[in-house]
PDB file of N, CA and C in Angstrom:
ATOM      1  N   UNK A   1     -31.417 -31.969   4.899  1.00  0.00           N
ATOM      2  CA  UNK A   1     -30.341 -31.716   5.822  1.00  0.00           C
ATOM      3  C   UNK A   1     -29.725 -30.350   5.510  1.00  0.00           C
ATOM      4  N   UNK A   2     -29.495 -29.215   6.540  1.00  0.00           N
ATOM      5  CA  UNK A   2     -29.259 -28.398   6.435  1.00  0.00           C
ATOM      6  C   UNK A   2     -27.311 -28.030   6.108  1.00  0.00           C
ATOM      7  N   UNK A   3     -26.778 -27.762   5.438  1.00  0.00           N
ATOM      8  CA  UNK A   3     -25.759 -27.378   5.037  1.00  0.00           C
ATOM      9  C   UNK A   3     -25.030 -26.032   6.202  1.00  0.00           C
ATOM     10  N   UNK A   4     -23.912 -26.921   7.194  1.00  0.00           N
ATOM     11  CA  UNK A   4     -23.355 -25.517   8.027  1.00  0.00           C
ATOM     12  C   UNK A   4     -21.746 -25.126   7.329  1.00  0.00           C
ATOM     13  N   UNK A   5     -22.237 -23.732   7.318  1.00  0.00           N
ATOM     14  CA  UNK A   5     -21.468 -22.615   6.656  1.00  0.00           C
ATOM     15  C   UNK A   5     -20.524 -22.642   7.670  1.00  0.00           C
ATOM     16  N   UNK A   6     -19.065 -22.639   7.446  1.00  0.00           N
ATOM     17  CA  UNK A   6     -17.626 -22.105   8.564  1.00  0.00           C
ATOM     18  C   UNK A   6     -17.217 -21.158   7.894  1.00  0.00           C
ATOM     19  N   UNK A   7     -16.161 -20.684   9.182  1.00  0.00           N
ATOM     20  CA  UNK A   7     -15.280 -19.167   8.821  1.00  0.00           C
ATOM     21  C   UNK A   7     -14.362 -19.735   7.355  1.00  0.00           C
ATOM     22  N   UNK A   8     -13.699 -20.852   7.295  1.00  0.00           N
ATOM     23  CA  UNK A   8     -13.033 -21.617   6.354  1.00  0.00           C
ATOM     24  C   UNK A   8     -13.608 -22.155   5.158  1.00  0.00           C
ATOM     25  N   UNK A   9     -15.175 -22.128   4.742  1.00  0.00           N
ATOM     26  CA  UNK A   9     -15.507 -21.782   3.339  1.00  0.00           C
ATOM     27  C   UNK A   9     -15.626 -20.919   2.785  1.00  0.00           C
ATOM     28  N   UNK A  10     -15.212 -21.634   1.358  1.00  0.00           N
ATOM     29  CA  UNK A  10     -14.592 -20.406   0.553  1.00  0.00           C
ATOM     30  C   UNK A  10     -15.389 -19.334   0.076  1.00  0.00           C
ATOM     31  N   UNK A  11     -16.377 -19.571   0.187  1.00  0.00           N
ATOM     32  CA  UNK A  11     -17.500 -18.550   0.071  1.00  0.00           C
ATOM     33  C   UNK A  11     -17.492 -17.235   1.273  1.00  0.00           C
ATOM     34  N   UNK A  12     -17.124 -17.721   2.669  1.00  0.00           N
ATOM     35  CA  UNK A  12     -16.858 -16.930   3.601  1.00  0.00           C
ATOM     36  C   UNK A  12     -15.868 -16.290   3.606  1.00  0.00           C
ATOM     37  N   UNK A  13     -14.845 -16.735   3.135  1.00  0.00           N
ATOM     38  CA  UNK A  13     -13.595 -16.573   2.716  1.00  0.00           C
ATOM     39  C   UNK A  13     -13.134 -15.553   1.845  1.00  0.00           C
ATOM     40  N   UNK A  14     -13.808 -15.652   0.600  1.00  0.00           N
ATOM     41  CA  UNK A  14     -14.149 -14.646  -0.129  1.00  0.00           C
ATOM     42  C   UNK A  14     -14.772 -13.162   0.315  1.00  0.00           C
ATOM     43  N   UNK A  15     -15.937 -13.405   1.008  1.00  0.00           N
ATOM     44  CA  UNK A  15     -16.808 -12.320   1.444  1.00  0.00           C
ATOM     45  C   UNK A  15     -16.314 -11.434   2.381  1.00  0.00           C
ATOM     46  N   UNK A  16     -15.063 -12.122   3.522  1.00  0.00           N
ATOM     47  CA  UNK A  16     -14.333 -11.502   4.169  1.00  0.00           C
ATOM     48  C   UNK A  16     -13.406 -10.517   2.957  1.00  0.00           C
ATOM     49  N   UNK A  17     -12.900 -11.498   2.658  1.00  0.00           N
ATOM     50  CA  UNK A  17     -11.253 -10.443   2.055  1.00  0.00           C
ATOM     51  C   UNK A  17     -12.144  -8.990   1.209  1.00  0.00           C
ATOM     52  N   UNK A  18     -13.287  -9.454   0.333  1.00  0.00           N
ATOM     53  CA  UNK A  18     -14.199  -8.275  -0.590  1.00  0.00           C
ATOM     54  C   UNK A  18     -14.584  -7.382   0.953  1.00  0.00           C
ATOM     55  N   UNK A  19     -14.768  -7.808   1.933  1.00  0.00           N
ATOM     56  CA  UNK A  19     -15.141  -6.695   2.895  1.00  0.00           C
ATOM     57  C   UNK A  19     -13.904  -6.015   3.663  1.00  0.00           C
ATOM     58  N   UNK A  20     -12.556  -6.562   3.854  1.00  0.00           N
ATOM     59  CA  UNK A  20     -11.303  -5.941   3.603  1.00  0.00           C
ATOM     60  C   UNK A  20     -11.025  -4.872   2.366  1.00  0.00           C
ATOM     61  N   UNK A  21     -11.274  -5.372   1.217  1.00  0.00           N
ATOM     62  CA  UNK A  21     -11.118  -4.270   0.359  1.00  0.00           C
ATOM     63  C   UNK A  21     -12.009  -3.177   0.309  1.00  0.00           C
ATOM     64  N   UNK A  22     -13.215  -2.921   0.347  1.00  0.00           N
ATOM     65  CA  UNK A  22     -14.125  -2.145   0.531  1.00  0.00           C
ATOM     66  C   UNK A  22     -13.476  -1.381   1.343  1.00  0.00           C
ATOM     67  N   UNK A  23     -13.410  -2.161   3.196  1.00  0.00           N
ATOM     68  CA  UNK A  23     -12.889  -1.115   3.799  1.00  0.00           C
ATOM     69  C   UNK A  23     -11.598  -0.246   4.027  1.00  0.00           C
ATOM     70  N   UNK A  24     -10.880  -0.332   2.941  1.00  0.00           N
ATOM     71  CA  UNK A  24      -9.609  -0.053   2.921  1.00  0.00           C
ATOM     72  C   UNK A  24      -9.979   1.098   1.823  1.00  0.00           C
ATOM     73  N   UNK A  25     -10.496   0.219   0.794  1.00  0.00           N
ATOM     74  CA  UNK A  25     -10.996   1.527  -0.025  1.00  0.00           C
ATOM     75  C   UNK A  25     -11.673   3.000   0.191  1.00  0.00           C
ATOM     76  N   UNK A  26     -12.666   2.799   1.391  1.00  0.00           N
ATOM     77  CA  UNK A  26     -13.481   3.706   1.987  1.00  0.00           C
ATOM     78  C   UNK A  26     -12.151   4.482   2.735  1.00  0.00           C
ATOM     79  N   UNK A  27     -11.379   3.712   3.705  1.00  0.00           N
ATOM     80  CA  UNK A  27     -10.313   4.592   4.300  1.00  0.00           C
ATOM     81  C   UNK A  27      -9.681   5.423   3.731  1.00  0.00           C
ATOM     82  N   UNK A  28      -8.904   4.942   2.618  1.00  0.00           N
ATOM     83  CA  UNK A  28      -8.184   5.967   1.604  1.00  0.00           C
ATOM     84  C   UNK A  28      -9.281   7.387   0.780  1.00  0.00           C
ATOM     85  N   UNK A  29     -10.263   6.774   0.712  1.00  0.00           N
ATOM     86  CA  UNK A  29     -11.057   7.638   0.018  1.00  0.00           C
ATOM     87  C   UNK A  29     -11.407   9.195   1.387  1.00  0.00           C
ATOM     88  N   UNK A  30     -11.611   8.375   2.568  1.00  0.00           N
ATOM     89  CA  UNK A  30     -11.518   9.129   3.457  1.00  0.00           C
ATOM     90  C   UNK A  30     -10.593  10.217   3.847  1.00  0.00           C
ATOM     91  N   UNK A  31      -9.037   9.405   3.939  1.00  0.00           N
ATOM     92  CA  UNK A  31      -7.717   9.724   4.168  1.00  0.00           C
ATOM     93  C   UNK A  31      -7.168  10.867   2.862  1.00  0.00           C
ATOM     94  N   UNK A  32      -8.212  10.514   1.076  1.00  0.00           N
ATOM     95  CA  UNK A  32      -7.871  11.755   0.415  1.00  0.00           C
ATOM     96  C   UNK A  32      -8.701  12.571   0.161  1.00  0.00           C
ATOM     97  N   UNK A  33      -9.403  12.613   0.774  1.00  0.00           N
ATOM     98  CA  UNK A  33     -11.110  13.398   0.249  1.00  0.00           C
ATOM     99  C   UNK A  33     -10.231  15.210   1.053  1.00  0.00           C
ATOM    100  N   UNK A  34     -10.394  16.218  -0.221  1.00  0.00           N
ATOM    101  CA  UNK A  34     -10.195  17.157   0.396  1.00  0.00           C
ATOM    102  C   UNK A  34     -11.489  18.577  -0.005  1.00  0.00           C
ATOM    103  N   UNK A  35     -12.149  18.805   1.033  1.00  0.00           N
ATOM    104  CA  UNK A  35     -13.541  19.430   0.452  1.00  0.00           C
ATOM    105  C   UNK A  35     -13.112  21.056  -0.356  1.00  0.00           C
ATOM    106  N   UNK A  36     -14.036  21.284  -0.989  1.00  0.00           N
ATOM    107  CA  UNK A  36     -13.694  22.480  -1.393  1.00  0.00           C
ATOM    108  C   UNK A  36     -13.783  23.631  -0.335  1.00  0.00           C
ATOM    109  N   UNK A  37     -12.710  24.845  -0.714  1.00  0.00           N
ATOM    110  CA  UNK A  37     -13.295  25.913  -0.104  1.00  0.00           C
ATOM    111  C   UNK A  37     -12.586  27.154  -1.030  1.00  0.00           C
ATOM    112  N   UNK A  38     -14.135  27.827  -1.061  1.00  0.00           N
ATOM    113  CA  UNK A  38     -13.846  28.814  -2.003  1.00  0.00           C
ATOM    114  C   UNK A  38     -13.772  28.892  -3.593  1.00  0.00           C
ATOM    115  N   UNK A  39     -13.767  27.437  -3.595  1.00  0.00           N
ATOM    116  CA  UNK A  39     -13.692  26.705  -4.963  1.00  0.00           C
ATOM    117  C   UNK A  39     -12.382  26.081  -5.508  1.00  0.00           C
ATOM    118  N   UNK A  40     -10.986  26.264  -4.042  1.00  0.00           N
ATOM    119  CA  UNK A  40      -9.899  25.734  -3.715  1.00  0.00           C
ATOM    120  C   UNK A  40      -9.987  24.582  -3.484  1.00  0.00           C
ATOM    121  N   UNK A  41      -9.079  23.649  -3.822  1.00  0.00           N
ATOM    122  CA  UNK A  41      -8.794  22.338  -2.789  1.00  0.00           C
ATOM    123  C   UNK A  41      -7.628  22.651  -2.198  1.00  0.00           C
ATOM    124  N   UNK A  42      -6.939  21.998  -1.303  1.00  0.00           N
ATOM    125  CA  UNK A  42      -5.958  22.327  -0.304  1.00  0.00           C
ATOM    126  C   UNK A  42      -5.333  21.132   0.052  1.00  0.00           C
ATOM    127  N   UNK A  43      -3.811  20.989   0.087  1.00  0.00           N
ATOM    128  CA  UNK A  43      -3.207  19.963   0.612  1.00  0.00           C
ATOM    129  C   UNK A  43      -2.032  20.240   1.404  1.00  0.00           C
ATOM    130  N   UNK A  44      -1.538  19.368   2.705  1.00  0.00           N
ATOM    131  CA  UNK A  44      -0.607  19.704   3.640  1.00  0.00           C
ATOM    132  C   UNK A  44       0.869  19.586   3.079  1.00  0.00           C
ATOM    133  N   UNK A  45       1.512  19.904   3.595  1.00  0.00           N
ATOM    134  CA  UNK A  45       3.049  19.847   3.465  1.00  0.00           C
ATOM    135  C   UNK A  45       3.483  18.393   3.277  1.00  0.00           C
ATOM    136  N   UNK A  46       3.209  17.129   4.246  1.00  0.00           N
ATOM    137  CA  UNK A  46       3.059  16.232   4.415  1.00  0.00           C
ATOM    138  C   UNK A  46       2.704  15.288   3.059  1.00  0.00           C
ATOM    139  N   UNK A  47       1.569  16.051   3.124  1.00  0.00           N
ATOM    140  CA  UNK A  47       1.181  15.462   1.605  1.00  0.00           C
ATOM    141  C   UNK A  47       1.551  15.777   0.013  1.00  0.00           C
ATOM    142  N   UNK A  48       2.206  17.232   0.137  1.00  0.00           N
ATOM    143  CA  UNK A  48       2.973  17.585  -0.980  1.00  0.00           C
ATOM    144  C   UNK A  48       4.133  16.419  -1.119  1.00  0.00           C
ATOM    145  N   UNK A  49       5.262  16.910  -0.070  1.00  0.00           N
ATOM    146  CA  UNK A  49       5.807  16.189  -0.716  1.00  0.00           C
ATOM    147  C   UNK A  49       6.139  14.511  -0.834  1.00  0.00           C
ATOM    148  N   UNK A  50       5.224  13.728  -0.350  1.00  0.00           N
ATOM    149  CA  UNK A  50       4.011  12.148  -0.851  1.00  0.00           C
ATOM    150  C   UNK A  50       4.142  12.336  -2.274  1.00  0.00           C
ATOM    151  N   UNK A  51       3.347  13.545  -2.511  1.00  0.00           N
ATOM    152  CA  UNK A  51       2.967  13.548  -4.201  1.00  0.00           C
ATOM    153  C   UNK A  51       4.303  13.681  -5.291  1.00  0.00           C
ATOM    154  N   UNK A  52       5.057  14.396  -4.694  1.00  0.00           N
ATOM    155  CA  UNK A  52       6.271  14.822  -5.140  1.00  0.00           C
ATOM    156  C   UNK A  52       7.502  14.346  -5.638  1.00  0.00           C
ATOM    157  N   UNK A  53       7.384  13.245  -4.497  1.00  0.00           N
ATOM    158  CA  UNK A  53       8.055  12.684  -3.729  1.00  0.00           C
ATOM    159  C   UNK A  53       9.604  12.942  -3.633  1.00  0.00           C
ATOM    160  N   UNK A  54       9.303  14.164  -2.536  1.00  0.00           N
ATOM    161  CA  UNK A  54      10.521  14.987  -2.175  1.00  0.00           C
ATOM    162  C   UNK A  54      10.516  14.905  -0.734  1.00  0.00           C
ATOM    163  N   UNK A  55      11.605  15.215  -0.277  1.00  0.00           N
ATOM    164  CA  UNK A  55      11.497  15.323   1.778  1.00  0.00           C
ATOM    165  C   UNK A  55      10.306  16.506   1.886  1.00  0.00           C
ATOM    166  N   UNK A  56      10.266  16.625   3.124  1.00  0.00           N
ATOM    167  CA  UNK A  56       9.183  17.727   3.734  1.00  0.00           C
ATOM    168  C   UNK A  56      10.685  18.695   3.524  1.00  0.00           C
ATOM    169  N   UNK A  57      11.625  18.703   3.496  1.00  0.00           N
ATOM    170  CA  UNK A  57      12.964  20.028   4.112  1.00  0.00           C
ATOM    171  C   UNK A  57      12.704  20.287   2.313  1.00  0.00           C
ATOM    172  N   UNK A  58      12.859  19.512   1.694  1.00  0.00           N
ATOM    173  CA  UNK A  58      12.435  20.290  -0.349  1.00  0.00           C
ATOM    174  C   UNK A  58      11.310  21.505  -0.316  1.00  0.00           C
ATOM    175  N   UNK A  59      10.110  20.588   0.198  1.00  0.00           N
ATOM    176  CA  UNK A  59       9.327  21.339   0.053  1.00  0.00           C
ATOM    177  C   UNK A  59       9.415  22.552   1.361  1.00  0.00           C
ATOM    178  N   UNK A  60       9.771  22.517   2.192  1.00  0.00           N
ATOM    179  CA  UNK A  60      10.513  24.230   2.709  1.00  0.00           C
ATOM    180  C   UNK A  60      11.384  24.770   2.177  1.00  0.00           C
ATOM    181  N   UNK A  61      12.372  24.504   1.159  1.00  0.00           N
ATOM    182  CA  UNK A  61      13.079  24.894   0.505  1.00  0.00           C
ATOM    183  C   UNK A  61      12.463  25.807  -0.612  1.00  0.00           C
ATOM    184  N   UNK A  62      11.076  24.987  -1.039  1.00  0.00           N
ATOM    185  CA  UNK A  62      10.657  25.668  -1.933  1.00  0.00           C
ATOM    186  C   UNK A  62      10.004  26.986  -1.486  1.00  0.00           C
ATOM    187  N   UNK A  63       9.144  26.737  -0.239  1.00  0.00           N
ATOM    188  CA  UNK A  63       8.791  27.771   0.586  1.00  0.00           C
ATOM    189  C   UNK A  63       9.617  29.112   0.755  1.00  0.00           C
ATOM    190  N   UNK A  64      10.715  29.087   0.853  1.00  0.00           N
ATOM    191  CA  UNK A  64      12.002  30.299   1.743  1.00  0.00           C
ATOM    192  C   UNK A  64      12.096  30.732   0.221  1.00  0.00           C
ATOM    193  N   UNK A  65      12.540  29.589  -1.206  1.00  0.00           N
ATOM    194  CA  UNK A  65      12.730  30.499  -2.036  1.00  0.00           C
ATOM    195  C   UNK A  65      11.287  31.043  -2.852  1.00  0.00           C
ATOM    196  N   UNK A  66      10.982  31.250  -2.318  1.00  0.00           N
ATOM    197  CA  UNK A  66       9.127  31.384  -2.936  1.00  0.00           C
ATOM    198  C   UNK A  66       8.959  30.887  -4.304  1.00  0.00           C
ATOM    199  N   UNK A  67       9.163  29.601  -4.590  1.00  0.00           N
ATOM    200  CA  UNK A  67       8.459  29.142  -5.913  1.00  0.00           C
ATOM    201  C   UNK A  67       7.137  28.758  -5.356  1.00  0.00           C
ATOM    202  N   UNK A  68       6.367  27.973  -4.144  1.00  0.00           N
ATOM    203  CA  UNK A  68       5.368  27.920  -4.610  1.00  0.00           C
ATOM    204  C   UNK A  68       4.650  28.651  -3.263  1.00  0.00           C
ATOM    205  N   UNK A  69       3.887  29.144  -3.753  1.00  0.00           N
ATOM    206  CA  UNK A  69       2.753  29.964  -2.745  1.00  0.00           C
ATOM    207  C   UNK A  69       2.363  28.960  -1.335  1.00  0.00           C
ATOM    208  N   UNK A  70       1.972  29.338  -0.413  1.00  0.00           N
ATOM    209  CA  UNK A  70       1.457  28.314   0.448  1.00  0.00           C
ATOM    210  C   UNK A  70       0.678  29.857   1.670  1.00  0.00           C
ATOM    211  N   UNK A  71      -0.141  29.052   2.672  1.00  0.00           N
ATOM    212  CA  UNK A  71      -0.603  29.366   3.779  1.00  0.00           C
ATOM    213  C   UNK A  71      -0.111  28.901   4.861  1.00  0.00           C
ATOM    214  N   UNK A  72      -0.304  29.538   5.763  1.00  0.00           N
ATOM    215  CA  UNK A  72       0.315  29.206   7.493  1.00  0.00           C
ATOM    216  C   UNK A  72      -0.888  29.614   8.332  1.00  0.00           C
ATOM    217  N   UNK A  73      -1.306  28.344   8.753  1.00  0.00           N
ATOM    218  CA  UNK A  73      -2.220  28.248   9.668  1.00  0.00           C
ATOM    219  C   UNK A  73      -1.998  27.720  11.157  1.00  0.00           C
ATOM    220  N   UNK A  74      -2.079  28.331  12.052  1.00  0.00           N
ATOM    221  CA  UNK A  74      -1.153  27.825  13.580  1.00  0.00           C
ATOM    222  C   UNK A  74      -0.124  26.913  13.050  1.00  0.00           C
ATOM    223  N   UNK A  75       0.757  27.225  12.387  1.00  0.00           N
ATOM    224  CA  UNK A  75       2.126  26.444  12.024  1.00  0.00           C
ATOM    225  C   UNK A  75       1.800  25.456  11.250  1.00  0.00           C
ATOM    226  N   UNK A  76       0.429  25.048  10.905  1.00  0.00           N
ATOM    227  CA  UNK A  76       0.638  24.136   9.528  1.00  0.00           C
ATOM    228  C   UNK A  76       0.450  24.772   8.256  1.00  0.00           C
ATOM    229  N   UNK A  77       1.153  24.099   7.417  1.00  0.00           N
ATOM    230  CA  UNK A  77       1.483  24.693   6.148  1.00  0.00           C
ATOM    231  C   UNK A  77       0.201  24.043   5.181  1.00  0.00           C
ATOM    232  N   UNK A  78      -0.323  24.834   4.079  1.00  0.00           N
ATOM    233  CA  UNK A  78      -1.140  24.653   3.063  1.00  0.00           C
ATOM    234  C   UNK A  78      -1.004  25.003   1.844  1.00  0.00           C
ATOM    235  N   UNK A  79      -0.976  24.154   0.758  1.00  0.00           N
ATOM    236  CA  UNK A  79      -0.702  24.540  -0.370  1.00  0.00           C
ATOM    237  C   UNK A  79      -2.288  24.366  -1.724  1.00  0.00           C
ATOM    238  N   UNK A  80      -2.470  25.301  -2.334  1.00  0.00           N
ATOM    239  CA  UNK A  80      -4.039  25.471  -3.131  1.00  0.00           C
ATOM    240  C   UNK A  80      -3.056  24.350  -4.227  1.00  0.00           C
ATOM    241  N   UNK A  81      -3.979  23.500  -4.414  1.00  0.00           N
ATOM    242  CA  UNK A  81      -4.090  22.545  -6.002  1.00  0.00           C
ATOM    243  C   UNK A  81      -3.365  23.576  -7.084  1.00  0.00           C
ATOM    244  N   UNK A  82      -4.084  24.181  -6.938  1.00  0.00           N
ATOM    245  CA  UNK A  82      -4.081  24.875  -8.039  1.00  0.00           C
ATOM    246  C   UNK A  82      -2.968  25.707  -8.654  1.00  0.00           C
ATOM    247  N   UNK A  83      -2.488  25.964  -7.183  1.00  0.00           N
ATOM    248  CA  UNK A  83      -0.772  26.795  -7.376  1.00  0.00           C
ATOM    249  C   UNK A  83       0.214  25.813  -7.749  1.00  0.00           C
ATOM    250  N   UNK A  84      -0.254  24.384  -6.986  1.00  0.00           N
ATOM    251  CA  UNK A  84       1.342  23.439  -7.130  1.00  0.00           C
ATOM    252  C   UNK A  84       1.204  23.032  -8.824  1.00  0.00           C
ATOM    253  N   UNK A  85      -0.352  23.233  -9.308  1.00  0.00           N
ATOM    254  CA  UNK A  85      -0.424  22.382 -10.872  1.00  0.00           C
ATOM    255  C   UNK A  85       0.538  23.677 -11.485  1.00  0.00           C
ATOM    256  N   UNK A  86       0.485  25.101 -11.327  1.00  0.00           N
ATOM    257  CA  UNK A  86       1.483  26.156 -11.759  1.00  0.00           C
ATOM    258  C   UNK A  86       2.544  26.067 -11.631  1.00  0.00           C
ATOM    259  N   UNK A  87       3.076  25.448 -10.510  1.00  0.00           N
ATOM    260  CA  UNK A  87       4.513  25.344  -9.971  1.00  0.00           C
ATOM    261  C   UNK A  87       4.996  24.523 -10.731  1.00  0.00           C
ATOM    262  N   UNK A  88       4.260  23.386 -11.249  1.00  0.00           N
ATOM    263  CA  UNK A  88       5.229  21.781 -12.069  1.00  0.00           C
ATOM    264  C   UNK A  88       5.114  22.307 -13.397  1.00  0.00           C
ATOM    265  N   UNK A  89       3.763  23.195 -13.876  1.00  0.00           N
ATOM    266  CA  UNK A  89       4.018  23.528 -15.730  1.00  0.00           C
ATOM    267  C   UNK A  89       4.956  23.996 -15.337  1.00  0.00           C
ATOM    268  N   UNK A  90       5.367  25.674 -14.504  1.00  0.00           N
ATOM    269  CA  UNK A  90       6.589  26.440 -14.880  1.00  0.00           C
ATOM    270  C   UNK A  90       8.124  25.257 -14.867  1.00  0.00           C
ATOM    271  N   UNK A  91       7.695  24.425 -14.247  1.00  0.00           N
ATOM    272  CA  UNK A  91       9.070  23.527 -14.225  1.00  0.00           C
ATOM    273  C   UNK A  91       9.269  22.488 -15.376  1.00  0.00           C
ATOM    274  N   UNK A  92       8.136  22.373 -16.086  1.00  0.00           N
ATOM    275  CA  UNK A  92       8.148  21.131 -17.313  1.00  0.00           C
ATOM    276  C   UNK A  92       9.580  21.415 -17.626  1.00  0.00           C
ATOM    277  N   UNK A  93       9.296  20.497 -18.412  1.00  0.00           N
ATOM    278  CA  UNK A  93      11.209  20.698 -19.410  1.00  0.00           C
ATOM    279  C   UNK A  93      10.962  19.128 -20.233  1.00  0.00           C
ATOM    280  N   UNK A  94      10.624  19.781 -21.315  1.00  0.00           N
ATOM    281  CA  UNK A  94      10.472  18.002 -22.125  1.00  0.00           C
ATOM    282  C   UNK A  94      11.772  17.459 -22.655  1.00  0.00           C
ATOM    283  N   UNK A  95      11.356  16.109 -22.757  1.00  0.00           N
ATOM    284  CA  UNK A  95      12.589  15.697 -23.040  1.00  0.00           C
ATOM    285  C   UNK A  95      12.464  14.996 -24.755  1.00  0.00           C
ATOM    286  N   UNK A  96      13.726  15.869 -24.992  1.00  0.00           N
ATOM    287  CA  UNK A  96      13.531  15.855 -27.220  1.00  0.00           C
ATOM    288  C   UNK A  96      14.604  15.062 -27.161  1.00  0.00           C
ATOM    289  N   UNK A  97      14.957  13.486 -27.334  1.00  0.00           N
ATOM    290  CA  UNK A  97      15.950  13.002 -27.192  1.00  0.00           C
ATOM    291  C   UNK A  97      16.005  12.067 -28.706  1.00  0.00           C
TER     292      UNK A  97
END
């Protein structure tokens, strides 16, 4: 007698949610994948300050007073990896408590 499989065993059950995570995983991986150019990586304004976690008006703030370098491309803003990892050493400040 053949054994019928439903959406409600737990075996199915399982295989769904592992194919939820996969694809969520793939999205994000998608959503941060930033390709090289030039041997730069590059991230938006948007996403600075995500990382930051400062308003987007901080990170124009930082812009007007030129701490960190950026590009202007038809009005979107770009910032190189590489400048913002410069921007946070010059700002370290350890704490000797």
């Amino acid at each position: 007698m053949k054994e019928t499989i439903t959406a409600t065993d737990p075996r199915i059950m399982r295989l769904t949610t592992q194919t939820d995570d996969i694809t969520a995983m793939c999205q994000q991986l998608k959503d941060e994948y930033h390709p090289l150019l030039h041997g730069k990586r590059f991230i938006t304004d948007a996403m600075l300050s995500k990382l930051l976690g400062v308003s987007r008006r901080t990170t124009q703030d930082y812009r007007d007073r030129d701490l960190i370098p950026y590009y202007r491309l038809d009005g979107k803003i770009l910032y190189a990896e590489e400048d913002i990892e410069i921007f946070l050493q010059s700002n370290y400040r350890p704490n000797f408590d």
